[in-house]
C-alpha atoms as a PDB file:
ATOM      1  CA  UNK A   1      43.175  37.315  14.662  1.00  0.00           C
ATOM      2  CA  UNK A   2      40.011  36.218  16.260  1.00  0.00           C
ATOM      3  CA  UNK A   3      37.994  32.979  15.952  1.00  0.00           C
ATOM      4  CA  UNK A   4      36.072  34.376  12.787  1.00  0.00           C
ATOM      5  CA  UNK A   5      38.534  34.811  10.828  1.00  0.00           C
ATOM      6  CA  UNK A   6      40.889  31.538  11.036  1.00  0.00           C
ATOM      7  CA  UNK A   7      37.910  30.298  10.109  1.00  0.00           C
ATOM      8  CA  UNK A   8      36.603  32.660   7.525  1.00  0.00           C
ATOM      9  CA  UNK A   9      40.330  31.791   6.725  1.00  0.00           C
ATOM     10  CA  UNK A  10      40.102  28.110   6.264  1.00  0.00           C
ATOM     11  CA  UNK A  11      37.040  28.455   4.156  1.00  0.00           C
ATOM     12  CA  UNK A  12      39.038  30.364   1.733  1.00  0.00           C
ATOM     13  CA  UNK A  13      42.241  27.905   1.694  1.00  0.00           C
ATOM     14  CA  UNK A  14      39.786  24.783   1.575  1.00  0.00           C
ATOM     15  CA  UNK A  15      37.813  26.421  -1.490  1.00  0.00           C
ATOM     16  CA  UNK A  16      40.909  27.420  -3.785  1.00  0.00           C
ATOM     17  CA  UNK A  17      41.965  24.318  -2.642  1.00  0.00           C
ATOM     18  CA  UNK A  18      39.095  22.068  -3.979  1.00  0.00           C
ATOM     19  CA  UNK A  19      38.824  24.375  -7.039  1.00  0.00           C
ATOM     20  CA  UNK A  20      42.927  24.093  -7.981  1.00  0.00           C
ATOM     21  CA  UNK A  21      42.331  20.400  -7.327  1.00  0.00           C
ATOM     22  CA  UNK A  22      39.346  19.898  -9.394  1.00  0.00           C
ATOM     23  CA  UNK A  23      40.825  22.131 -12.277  1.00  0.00           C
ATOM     24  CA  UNK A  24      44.301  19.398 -12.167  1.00  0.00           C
ATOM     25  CA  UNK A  25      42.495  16.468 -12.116  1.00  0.00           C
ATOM     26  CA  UNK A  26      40.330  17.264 -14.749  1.00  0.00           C
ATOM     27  CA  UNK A  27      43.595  19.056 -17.410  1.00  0.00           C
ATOM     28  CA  UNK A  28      45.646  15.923 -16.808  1.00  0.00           C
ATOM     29  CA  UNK A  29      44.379  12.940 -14.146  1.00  0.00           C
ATOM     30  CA  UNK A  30      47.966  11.354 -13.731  1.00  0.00           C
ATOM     31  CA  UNK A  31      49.927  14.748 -13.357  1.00  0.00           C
ATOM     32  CA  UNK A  32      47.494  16.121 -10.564  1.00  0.00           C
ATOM     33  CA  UNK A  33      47.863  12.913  -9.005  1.00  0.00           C
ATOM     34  CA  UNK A  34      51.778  13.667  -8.695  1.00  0.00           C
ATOM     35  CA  UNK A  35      51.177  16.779  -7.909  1.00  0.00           C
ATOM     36  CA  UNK A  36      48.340  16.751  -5.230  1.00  0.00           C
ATOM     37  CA  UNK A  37      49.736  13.897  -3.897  1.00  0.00           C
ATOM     38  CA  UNK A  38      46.507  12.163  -3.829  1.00  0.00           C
ATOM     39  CA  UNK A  39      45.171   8.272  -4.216  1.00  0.00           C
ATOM     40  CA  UNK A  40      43.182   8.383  -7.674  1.00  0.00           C
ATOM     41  CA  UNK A  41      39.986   7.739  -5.578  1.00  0.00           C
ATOM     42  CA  UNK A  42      39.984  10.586  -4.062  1.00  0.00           C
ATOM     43  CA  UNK A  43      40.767  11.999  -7.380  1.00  0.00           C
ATOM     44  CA  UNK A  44      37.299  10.665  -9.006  1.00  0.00           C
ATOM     45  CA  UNK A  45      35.747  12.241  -5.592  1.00  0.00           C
ATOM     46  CA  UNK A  46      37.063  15.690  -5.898  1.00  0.00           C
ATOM     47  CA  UNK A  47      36.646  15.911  -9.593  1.00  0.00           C
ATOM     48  CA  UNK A  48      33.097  14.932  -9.467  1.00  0.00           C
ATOM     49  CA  UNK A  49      31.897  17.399  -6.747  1.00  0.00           C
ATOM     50  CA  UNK A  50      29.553  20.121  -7.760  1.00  0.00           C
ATOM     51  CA  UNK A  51      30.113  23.783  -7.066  1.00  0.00           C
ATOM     52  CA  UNK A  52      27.235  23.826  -3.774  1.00  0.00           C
ATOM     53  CA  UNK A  53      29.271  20.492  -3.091  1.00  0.00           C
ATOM     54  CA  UNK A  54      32.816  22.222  -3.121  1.00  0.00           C
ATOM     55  CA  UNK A  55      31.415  25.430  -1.161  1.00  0.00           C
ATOM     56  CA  UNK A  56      29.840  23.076   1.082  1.00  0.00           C
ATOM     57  CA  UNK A  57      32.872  20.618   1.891  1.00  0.00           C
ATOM     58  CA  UNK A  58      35.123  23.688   2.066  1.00  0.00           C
ATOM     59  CA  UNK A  59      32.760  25.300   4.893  1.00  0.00           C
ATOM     60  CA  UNK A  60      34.680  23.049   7.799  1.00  0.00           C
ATOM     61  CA  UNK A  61      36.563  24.110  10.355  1.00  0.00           C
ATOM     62  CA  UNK A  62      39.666  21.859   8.918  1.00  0.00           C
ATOM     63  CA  UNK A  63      41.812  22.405   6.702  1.00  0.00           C
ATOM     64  CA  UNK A  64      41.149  19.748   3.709  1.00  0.00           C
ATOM     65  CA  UNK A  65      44.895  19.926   2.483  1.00  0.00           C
ATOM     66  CA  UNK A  66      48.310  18.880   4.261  1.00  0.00           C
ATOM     67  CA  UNK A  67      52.105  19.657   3.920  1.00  0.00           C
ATOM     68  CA  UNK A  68      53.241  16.112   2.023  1.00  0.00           C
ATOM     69  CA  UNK A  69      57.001  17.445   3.330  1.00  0.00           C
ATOM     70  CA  UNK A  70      57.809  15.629   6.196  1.00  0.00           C
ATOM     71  CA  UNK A  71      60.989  14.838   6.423  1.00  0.00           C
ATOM     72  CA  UNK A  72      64.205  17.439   7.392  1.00  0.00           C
ATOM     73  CA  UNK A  73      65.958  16.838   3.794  1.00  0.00           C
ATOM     74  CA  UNK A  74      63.434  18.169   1.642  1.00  0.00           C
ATOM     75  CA  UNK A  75      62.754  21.168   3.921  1.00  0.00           C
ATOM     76  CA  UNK A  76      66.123  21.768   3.323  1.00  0.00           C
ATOM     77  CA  UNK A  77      66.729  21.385   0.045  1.00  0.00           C
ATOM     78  CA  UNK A  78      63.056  23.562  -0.439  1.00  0.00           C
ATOM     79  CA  UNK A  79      64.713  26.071   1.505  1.00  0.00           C
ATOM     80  CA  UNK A  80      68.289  25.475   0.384  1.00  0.00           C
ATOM     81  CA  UNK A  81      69.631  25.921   4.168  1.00  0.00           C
ATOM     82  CA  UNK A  82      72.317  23.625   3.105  1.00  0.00           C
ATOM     83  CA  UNK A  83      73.827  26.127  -0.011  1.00  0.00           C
ATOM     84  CA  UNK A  84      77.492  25.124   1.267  1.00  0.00           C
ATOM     85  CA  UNK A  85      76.740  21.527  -0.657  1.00  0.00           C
ATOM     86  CA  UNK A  86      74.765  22.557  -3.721  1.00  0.00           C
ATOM     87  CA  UNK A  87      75.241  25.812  -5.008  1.00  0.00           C
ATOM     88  CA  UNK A  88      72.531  25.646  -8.430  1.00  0.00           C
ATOM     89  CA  UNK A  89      68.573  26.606  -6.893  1.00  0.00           C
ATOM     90  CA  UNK A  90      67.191  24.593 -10.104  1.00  0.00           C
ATOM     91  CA  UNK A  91      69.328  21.518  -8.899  1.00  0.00           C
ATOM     92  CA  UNK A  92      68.368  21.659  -5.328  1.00  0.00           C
ATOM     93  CA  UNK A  93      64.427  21.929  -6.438  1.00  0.00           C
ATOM     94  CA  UNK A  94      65.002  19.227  -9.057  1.00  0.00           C
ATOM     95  CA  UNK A  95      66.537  16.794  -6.093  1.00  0.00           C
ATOM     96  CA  UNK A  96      63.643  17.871  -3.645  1.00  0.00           C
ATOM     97  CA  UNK A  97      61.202  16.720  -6.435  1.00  0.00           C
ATOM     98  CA  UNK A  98      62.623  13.885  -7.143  1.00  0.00           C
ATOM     99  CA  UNK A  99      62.176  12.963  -3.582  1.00  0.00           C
ATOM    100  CA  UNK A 100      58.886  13.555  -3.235  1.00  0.00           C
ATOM    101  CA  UNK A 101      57.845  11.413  -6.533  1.00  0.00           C
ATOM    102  CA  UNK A 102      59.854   8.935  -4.988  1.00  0.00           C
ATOM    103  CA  UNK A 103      58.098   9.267  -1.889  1.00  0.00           C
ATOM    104  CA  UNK A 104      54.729   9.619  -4.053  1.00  0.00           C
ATOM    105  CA  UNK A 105      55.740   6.292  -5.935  1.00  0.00           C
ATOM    106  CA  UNK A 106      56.141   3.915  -2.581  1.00  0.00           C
ATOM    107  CA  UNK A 107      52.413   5.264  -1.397  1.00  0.00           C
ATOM    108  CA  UNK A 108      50.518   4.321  -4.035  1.00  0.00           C
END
């Protein structure tokens, strides 16, 4: 993959990105800011961008979004490389969500 198309590549990610966020935040403000894991200024940004705006933002060489899963338990439980203690997939994803909300929760 050469330069040109990483970026061409980032473009893309940035603009569904933006457009995914915008579409959240503007169904259901509180959810999106769960689920986005954003501050609700950033919220009131994103929502209120215009479409040359969005195209224009997502034209940086950066990606815009970042993984929110830092930590070795969650990756685990996301990727259920620990089966041998919990056996249920729903229950696993349920305890990695739970988490992250809590995780969510102490940041704002």
């Amino acid at each position: 993959m050469n330069n040109e198309q990483l970026l061409a590549q980032i473009r893309e990610a940035n603009t569904t990105y933006l457009m995914l966020a915008q579409n959240l935040i503007r169904q259901d403000k509180a959810e999106a800011l769960f689920r986005l894991g954003m501050s609700e200024d950033a919220a009131n940004m994103i929502s209120a961008l215009s479409p040359a705006q969005v195209m224009r933002i997502a034209s940086t060489n950066m990606l815009l979004c970042r993984f929110r899963v830092d930590d070795d338990m969650v990756w685990n439980l996301l990727t259920n490389h620990n089966a041998n203690k919990v056996d249920n997939d729903a229950t696993t994803k349920l305890h990695a969500s739970i988490l992250m909300a809590g995780r969510f929760a102490e940041a704002v």
